[in-house]
Every structure is written in structure tokens, then in C-alpha cells.
N, C-alpha and C. Protein backbone atom coordinates (compact mmCIF):
# COMPACT_ATOMS: atom_id res chain seq x y z
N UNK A 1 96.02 102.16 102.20
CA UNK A 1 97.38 101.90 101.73
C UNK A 1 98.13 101.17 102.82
N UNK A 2 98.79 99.89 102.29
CA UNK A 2 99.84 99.24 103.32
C UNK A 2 101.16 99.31 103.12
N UNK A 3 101.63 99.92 103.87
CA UNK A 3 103.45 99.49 103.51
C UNK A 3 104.68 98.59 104.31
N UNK A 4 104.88 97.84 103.45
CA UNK A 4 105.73 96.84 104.06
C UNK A 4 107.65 96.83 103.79
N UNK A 5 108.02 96.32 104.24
CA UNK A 5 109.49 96.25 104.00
C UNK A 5 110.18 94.86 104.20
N UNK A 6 110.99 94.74 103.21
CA UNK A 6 111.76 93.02 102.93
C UNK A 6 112.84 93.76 103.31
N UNK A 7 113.60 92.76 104.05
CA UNK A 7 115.27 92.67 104.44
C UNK A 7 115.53 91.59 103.56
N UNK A 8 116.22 91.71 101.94
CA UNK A 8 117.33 90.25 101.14
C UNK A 8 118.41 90.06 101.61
N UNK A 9 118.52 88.33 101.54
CA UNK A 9 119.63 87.87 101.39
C UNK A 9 119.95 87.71 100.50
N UNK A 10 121.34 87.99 99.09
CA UNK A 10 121.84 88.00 97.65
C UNK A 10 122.97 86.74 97.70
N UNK A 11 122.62 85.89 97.31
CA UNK A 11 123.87 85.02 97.60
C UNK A 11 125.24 85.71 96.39
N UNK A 12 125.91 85.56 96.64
CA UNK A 12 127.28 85.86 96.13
C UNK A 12 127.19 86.84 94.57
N UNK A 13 127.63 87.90 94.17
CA UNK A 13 127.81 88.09 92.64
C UNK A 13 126.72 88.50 92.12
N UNK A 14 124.88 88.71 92.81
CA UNK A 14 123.98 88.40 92.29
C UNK A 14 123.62 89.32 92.63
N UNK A 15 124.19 90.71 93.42
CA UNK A 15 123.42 91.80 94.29
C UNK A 15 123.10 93.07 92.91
N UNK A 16 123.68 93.13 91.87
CA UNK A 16 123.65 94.08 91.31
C UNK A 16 122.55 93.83 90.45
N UNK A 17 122.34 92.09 89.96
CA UNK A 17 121.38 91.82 88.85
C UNK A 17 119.95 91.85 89.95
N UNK A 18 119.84 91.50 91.04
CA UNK A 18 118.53 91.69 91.78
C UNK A 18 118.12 93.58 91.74
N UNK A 19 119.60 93.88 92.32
CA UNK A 19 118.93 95.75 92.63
C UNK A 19 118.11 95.90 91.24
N UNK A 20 119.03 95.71 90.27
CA UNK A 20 118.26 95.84 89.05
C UNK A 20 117.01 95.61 88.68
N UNK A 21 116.68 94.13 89.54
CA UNK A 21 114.77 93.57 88.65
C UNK A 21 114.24 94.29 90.08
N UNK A 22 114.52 94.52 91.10
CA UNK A 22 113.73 95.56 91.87
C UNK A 22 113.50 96.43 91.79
N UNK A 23 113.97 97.22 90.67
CA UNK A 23 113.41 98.41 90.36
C UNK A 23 112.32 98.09 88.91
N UNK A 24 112.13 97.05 88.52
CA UNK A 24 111.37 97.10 87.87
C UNK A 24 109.62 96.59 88.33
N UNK A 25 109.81 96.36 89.83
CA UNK A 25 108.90 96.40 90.36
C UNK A 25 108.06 97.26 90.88
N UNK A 26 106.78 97.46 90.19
CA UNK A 26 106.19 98.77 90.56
C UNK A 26 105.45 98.71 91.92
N UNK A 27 105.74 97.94 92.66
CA UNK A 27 104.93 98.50 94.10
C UNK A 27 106.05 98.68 95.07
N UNK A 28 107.11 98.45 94.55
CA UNK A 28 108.12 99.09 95.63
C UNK A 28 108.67 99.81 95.05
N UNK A 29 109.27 101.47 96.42
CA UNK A 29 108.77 102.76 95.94
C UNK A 29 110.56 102.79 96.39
N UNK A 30 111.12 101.87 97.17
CA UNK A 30 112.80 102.74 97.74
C UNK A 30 113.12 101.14 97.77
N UNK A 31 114.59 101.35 97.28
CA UNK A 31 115.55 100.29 97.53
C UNK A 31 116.69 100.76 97.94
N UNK A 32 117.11 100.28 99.14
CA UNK A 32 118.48 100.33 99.82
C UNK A 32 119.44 99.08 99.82
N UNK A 33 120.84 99.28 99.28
CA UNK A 33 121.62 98.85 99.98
C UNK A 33 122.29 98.64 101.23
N UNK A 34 122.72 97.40 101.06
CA UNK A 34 122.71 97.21 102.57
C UNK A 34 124.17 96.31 103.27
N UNK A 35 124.78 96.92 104.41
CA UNK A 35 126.28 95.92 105.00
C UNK A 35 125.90 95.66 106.02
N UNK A 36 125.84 93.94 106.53
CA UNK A 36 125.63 93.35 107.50
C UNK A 36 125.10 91.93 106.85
N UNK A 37 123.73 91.99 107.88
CA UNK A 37 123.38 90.36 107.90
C UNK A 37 122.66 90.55 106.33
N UNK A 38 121.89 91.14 106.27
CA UNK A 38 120.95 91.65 104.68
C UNK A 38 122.02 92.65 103.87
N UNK A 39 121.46 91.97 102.44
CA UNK A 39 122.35 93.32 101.73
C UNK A 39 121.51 94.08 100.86
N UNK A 40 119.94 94.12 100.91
CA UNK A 40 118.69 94.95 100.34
C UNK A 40 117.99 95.57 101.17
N UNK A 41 117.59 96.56 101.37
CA UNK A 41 116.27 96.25 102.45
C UNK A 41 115.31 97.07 101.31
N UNK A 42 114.26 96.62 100.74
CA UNK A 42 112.89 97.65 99.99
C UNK A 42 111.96 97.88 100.44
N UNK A 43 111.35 99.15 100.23
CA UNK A 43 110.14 99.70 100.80
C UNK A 43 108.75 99.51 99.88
N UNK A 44 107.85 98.47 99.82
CA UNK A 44 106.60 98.10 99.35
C UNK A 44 105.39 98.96 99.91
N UNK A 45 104.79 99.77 99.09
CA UNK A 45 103.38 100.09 99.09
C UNK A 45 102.59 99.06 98.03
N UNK A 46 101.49 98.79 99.23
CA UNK A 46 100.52 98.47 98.05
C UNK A 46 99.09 98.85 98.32
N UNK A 47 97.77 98.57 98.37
CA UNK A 47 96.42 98.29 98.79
C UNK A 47 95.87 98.03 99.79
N UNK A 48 97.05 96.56 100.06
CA UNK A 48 96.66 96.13 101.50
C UNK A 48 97.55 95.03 101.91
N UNK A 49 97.50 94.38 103.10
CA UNK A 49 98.59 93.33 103.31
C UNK A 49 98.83 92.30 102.82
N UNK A 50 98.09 91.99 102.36
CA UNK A 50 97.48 90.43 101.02
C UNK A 50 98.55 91.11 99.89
N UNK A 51 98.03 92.01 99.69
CA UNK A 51 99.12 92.26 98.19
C UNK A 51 100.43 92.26 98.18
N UNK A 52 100.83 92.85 99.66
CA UNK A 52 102.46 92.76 99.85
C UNK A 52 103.26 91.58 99.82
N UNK A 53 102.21 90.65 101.12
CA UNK A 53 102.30 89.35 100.55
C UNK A 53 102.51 88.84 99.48
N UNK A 54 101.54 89.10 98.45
CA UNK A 54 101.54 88.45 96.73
C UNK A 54 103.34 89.07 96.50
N UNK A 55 102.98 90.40 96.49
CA UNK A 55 104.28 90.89 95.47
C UNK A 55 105.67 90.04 96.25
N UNK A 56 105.63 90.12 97.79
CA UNK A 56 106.91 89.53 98.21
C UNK A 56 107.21 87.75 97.67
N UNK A 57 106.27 87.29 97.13
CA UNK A 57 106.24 85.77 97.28
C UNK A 57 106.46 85.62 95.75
N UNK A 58 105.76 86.77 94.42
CA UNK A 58 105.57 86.57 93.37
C UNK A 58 106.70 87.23 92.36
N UNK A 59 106.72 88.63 93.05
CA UNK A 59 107.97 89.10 92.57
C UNK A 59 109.30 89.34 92.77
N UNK A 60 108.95 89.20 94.17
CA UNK A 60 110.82 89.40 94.90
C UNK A 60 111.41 88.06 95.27
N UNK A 61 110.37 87.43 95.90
CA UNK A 61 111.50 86.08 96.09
C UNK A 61 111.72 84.99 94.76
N UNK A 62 111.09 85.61 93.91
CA UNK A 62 111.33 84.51 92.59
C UNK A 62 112.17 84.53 91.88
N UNK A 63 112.89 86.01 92.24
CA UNK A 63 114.43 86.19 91.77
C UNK A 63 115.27 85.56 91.99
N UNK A 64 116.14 85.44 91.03
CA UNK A 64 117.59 84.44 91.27
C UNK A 64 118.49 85.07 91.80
N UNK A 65 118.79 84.86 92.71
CA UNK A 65 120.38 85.15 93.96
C UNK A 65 119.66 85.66 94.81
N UNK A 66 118.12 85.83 95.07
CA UNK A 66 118.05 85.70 96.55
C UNK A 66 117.32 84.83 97.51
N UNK A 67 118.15 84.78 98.42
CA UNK A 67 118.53 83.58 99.32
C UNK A 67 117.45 83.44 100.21
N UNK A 68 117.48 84.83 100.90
CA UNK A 68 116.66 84.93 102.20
C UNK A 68 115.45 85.56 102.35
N UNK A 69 114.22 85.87 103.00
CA UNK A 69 113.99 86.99 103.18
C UNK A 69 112.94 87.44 104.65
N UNK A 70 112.95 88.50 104.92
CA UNK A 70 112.53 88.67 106.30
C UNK A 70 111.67 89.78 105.82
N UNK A 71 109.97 89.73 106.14
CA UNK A 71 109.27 91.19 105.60
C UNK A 71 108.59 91.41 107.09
N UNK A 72 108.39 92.83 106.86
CA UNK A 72 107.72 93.34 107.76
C UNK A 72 106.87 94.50 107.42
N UNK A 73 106.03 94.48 108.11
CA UNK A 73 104.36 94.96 107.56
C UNK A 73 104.17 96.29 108.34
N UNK A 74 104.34 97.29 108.26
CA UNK A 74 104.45 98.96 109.00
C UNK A 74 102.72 99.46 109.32
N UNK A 75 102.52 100.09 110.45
CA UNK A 75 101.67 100.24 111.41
C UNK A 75 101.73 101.78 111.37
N UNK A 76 100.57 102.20 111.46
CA UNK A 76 100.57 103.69 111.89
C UNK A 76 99.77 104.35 113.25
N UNK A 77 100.17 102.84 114.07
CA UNK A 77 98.96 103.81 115.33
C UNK A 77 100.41 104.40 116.23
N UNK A 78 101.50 104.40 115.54
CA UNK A 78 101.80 105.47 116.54
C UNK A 78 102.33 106.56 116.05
N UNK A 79 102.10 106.79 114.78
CA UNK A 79 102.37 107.86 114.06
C UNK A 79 101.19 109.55 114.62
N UNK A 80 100.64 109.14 115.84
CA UNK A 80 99.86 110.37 115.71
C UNK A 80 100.13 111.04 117.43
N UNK A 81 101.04 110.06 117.77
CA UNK A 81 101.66 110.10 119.19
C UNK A 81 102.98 110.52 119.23
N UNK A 82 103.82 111.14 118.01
CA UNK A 82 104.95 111.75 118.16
C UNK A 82 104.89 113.15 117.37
């Protein structure tokens, strides 16, 4: 299992109709709102890093009103050191 996380950018008016088609995405498991530079950040499980890839490129950025996006791909070698 890989889990990744997108930081969106929503351009203007468009943040409520995106939260919306992100939840109709089934490999991401948490969506946050967000105040600052991003106004999404979602939490993606999938298989493996290829897929997060797919879903970030196929399902999240193909949405309309968002602008930006920044993903990042979560690691567990130090989960056994705290």
C-alpha cells in the first residue's frame, strides 16, 4: 500500500464544487480544507506509486477550478523509530 498527499490550488468560487468530485474519488480516503497558500490538501491510498500518480493526473487534476498542484508520496522507514 502507498499513500500519497496533493496540496490544491481552487481558483476562485470553485472550492466547494471540487471538495465535492473529491469525494467521489475512491482512492482518496481524507479531504481537508485548507487557509493559506493551498486550499485542499487529500490523503490518497492506493497499490503503489504509479497509481497515485494515475489518480493525481486522471482524477484530481482534470477537475475544473483547480489550478495547482503539489503531491507528495509518504514513506514509512521512520515509522518504526518513534
Amino acid at each position: 500500500m502507498a499513500t500519497g498527499f496533493a496540496l490544491l490550488s481552487i481558483s476562485p468560487l470553485h472550492e466547494k464544487s471540487v471538495y465535492s468530485a473529491l469525494k467521489n474519488v475512491p482512492e482518496i480516503t481524507e479531504i481537508h480544507p485548507l487557509f493559506g497558500e493551498y486550499d485542499i490538501l487529500v490523503k490518497i491510498e492506493c497499490a503503489d506509486i504509479d497509481q497515485i500518480g494515475e489518480v493525481v493526473i486522471q482524477k484530481v487534476r482534470a477537475l475544473k477550478g483547480i489550478v495547482d498542484s503539489k503531491t507528495l508520496i509518504g514513506t514509512k522507514s521512520l515509522a518504526g523509530e518513534y
